[in-house]
PDB file of N, CA and C in Angstrom:
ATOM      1  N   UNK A   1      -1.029  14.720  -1.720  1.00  0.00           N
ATOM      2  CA  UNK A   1      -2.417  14.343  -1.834  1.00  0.00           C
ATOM      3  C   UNK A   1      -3.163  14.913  -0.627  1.00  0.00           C
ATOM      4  N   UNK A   2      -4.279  15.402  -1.002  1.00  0.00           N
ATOM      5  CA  UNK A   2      -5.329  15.713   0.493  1.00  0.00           C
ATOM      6  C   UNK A   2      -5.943  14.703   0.771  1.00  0.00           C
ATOM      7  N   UNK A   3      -5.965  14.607   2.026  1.00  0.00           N
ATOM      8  CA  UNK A   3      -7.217  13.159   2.487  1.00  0.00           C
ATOM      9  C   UNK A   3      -7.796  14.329   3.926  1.00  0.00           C
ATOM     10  N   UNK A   4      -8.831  14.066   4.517  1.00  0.00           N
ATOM     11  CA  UNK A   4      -9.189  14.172   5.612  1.00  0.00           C
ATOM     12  C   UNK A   4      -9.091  13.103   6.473  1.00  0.00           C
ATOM     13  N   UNK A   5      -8.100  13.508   7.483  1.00  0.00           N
ATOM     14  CA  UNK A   5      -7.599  12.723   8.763  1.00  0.00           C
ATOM     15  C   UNK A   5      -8.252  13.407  10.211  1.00  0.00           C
ATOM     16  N   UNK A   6      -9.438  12.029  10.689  1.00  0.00           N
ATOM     17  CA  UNK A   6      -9.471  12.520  12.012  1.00  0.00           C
ATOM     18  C   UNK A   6     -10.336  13.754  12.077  1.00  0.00           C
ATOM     19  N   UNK A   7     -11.057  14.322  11.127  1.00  0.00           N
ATOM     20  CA  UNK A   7     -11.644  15.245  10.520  1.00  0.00           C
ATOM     21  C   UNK A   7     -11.239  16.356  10.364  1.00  0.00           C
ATOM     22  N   UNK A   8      -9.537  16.505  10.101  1.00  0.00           N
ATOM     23  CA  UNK A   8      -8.820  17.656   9.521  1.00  0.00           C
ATOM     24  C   UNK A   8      -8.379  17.360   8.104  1.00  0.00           C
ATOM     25  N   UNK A   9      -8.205  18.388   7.442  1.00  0.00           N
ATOM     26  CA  UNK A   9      -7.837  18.401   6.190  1.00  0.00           C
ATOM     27  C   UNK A   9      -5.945  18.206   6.364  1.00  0.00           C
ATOM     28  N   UNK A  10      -5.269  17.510   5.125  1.00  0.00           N
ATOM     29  CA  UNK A  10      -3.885  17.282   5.178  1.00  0.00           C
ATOM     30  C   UNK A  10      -3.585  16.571   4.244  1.00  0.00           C
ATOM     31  N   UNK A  11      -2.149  17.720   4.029  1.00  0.00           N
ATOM     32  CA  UNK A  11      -1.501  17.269   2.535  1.00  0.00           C
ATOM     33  C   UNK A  11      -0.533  16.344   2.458  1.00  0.00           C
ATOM     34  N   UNK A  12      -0.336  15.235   2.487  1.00  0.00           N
ATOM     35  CA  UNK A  12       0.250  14.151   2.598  1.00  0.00           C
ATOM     36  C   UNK A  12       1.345  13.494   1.043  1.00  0.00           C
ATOM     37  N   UNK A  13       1.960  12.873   1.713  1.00  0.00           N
ATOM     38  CA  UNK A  13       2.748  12.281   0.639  1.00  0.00           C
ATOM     39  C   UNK A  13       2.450  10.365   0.445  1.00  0.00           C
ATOM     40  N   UNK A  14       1.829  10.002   1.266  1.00  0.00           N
ATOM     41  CA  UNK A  14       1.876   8.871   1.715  1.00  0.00           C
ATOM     42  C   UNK A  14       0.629   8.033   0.728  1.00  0.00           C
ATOM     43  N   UNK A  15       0.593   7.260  -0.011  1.00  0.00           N
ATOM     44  CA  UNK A  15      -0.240   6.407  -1.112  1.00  0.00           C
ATOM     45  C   UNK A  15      -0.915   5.383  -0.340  1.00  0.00           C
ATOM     46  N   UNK A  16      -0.468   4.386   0.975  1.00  0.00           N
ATOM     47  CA  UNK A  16      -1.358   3.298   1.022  1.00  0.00           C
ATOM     48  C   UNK A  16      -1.248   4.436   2.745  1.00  0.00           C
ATOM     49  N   UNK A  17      -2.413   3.406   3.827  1.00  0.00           N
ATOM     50  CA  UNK A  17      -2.678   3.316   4.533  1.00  0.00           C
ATOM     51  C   UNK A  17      -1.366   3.094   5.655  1.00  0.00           C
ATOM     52  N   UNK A  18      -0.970   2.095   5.576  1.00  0.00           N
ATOM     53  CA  UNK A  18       0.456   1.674   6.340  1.00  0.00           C
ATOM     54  C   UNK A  18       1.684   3.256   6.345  1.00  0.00           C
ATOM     55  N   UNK A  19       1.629   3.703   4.985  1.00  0.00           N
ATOM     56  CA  UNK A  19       2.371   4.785   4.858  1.00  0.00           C
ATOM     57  C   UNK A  19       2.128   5.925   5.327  1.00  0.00           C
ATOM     58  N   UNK A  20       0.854   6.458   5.537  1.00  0.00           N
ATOM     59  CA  UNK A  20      -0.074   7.419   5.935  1.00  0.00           C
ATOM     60  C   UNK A  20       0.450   7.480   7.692  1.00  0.00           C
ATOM     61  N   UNK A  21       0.319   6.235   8.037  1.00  0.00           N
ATOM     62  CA  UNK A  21       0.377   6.247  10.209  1.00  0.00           C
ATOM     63  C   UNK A  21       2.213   6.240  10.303  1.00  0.00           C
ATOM     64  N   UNK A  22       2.841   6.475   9.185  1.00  0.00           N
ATOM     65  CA  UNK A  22       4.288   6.094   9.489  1.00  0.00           C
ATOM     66  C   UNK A  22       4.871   7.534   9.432  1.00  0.00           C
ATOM     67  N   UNK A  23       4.258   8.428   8.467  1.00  0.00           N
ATOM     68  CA  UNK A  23       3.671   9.330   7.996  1.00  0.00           C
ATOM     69  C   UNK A  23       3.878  10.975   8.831  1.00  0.00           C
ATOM     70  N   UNK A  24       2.533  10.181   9.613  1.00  0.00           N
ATOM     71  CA  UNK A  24       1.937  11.208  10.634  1.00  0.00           C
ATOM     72  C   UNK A  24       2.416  10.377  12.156  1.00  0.00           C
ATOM     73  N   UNK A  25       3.772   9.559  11.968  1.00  0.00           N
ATOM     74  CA  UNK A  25       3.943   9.233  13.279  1.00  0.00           C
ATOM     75  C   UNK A  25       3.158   8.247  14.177  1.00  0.00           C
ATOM     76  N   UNK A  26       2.064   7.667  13.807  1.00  0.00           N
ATOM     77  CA  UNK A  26       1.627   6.813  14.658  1.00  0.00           C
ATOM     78  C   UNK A  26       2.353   5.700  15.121  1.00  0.00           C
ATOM     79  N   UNK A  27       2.684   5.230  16.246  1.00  0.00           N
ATOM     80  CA  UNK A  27       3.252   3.741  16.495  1.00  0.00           C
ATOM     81  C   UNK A  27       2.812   2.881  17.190  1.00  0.00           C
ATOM     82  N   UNK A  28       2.800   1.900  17.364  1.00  0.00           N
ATOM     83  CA  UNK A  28       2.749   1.065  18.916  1.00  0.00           C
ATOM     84  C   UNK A  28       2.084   0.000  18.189  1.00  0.00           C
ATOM     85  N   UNK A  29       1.393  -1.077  18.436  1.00  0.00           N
ATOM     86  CA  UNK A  29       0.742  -2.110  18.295  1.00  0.00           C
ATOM     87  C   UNK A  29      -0.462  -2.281  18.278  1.00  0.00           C
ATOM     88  N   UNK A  30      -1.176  -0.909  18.611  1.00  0.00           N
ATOM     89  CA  UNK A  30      -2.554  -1.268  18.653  1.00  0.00           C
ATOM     90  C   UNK A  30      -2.829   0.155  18.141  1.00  0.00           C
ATOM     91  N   UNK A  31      -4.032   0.357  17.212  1.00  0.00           N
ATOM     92  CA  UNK A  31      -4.463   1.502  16.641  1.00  0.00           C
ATOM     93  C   UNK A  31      -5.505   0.662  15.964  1.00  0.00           C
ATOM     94  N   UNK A  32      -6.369   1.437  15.548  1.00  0.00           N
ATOM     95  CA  UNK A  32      -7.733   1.163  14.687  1.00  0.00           C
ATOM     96  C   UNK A  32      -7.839   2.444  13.959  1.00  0.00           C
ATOM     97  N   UNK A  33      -8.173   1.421  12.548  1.00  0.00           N
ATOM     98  CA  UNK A  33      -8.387   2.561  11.588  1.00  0.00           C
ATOM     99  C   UNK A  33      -9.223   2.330  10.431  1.00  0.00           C
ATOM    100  N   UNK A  34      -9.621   3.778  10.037  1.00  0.00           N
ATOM    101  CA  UNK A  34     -11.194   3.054   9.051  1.00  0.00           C
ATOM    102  C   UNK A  34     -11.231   4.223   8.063  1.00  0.00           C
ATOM    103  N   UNK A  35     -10.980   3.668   6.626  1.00  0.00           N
ATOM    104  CA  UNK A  35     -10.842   4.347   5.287  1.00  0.00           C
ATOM    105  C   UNK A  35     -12.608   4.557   4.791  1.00  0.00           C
ATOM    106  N   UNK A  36     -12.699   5.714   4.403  1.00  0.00           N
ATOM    107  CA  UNK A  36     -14.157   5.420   4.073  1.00  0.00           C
ATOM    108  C   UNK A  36     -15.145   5.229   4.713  1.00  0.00           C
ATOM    109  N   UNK A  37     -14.716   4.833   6.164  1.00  0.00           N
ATOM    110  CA  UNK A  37     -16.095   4.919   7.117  1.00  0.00           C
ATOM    111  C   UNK A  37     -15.369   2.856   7.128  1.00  0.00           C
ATOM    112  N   UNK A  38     -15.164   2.176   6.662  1.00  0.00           N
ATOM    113  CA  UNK A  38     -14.800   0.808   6.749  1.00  0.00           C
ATOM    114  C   UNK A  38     -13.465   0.630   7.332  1.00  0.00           C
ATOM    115  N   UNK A  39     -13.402  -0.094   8.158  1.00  0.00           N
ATOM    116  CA  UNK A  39     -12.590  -0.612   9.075  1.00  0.00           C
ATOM    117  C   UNK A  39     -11.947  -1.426   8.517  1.00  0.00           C
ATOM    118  N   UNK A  40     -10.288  -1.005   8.914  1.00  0.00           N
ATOM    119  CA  UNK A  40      -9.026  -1.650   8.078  1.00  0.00           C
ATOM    120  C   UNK A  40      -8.612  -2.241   8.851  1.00  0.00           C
ATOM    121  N   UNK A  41      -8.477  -3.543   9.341  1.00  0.00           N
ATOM    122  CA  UNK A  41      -7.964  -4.348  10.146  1.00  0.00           C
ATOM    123  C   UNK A  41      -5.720  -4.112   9.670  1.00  0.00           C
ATOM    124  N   UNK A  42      -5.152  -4.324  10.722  1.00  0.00           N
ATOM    125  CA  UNK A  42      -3.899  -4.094  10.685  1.00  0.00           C
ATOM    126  C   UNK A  42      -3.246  -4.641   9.827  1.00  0.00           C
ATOM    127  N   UNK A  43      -3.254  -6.040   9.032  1.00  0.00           N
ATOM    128  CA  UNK A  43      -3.078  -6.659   8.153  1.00  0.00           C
ATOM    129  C   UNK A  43      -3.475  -6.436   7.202  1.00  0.00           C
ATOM    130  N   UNK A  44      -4.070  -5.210   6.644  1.00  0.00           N
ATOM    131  CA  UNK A  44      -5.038  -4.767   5.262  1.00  0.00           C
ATOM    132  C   UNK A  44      -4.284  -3.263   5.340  1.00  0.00           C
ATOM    133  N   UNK A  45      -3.582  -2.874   6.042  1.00  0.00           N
ATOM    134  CA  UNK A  45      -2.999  -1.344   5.876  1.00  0.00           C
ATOM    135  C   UNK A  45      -2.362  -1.444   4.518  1.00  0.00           C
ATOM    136  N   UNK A  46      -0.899  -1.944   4.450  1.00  0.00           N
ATOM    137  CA  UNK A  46      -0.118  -1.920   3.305  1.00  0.00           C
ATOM    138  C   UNK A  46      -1.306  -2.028   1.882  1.00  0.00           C
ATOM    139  N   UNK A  47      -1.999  -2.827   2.044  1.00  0.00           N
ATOM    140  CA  UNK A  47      -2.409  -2.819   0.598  1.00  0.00           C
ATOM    141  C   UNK A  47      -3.817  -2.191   0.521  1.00  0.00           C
ATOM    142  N   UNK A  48      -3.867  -0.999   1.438  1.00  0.00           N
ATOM    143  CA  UNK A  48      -4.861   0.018   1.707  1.00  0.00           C
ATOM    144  C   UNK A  48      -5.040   0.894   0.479  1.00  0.00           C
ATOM    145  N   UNK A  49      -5.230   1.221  -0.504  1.00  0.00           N
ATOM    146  CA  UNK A  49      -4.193   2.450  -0.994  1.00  0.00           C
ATOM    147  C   UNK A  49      -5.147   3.330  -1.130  1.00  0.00           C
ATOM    148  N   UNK A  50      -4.532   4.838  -1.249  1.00  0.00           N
ATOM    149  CA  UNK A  50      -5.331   6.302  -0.868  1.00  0.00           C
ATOM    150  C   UNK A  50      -5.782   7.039  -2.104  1.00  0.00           C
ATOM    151  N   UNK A  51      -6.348   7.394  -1.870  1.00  0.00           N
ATOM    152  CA  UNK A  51      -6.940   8.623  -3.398  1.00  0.00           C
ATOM    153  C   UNK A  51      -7.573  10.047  -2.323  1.00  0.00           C
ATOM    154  N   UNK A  52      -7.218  10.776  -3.671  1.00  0.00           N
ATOM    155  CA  UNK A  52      -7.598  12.211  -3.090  1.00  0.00           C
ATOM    156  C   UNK A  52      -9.084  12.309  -2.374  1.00  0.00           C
ATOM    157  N   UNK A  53      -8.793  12.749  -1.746  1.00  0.00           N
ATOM    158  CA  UNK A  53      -9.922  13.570  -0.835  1.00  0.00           C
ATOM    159  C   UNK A  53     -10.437  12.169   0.195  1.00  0.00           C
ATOM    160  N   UNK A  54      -9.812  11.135   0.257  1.00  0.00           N
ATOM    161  CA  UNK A  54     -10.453  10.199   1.316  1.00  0.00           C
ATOM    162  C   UNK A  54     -10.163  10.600   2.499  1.00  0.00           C
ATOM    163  N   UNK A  55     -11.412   9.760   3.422  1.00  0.00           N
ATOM    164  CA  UNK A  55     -11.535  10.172   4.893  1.00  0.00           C
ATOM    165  C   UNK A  55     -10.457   9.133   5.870  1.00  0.00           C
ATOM    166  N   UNK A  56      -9.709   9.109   6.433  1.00  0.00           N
ATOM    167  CA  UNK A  56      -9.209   8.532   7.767  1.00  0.00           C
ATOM    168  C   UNK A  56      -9.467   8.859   8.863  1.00  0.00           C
ATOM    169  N   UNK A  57      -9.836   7.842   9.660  1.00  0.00           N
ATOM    170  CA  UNK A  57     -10.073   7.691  11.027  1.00  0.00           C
ATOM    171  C   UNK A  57      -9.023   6.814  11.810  1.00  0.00           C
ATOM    172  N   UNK A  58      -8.182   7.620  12.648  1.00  0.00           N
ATOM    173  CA  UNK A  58      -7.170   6.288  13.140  1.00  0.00           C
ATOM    174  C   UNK A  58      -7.469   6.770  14.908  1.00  0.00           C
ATOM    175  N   UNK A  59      -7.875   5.400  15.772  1.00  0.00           N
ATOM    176  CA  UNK A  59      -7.684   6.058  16.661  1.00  0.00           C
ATOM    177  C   UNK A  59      -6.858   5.199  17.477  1.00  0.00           C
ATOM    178  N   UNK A  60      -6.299   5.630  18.927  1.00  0.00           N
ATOM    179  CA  UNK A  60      -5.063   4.720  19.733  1.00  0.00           C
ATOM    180  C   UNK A  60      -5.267   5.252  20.823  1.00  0.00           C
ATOM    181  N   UNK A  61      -4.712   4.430  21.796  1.00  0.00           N
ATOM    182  CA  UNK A  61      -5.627   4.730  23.020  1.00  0.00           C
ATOM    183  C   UNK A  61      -4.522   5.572  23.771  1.00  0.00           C
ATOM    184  N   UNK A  62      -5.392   6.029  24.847  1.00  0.00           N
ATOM    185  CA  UNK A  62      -4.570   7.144  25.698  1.00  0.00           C
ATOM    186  C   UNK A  62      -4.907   6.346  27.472  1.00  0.00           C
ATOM    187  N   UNK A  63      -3.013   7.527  27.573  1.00  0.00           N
ATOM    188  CA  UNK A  63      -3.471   7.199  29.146  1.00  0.00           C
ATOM    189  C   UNK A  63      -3.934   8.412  29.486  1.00  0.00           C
ATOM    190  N   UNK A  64      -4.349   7.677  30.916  1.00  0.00           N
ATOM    191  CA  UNK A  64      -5.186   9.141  31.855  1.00  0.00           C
ATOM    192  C   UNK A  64      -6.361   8.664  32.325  1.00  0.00           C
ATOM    193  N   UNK A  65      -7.340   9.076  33.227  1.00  0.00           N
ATOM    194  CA  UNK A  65      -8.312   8.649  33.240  1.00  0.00           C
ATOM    195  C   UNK A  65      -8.893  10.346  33.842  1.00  0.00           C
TER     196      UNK A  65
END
C-alpha cells in the first residue's frame, strides 16, 4: 500500500497504524502520531486502520540540543 509518511511517499505492507511504526521501526514509549492531519493517541493505533494514499505524521523526540 502507498501512504505518505512524514511527507515521503512509501510502499508499505502494514494495514493499521500500530503495524505501520513496527514497520518502519519506531520504538520507545513516547511518539505522537496523526492519520489524516488527526491525532492518534497511543491507545487508538491498533485499531487505526490504513487505506491507500493516507498521510502519517509520527514524530519522537531527539537528543541533542
Amino acid at each position: 500500500m502507498k501512504l505518505i509518511v512524514n511527507g515521503e511517499a512509501l510502499e508499505v505492507e502494514a494495514t493499521t497504524l500500530d503495524a505501520l511504526l513496527r514497520e518502519l521501526d519506531y520504538e520507545g514509549g513516547w511518539l505522537a502520531t496523526a492519520l489524516n492531519g488527526d491525532v492518534v493517541p497511543a491507545a487508538g493505533r491498533a485499531e487505526s486502520r490504513l487505506s491507500e494514499g493516507d498521510r502519517i505524521e509520527i514524530l519522537s523526540p531527539m537528543q541533542g540540543g
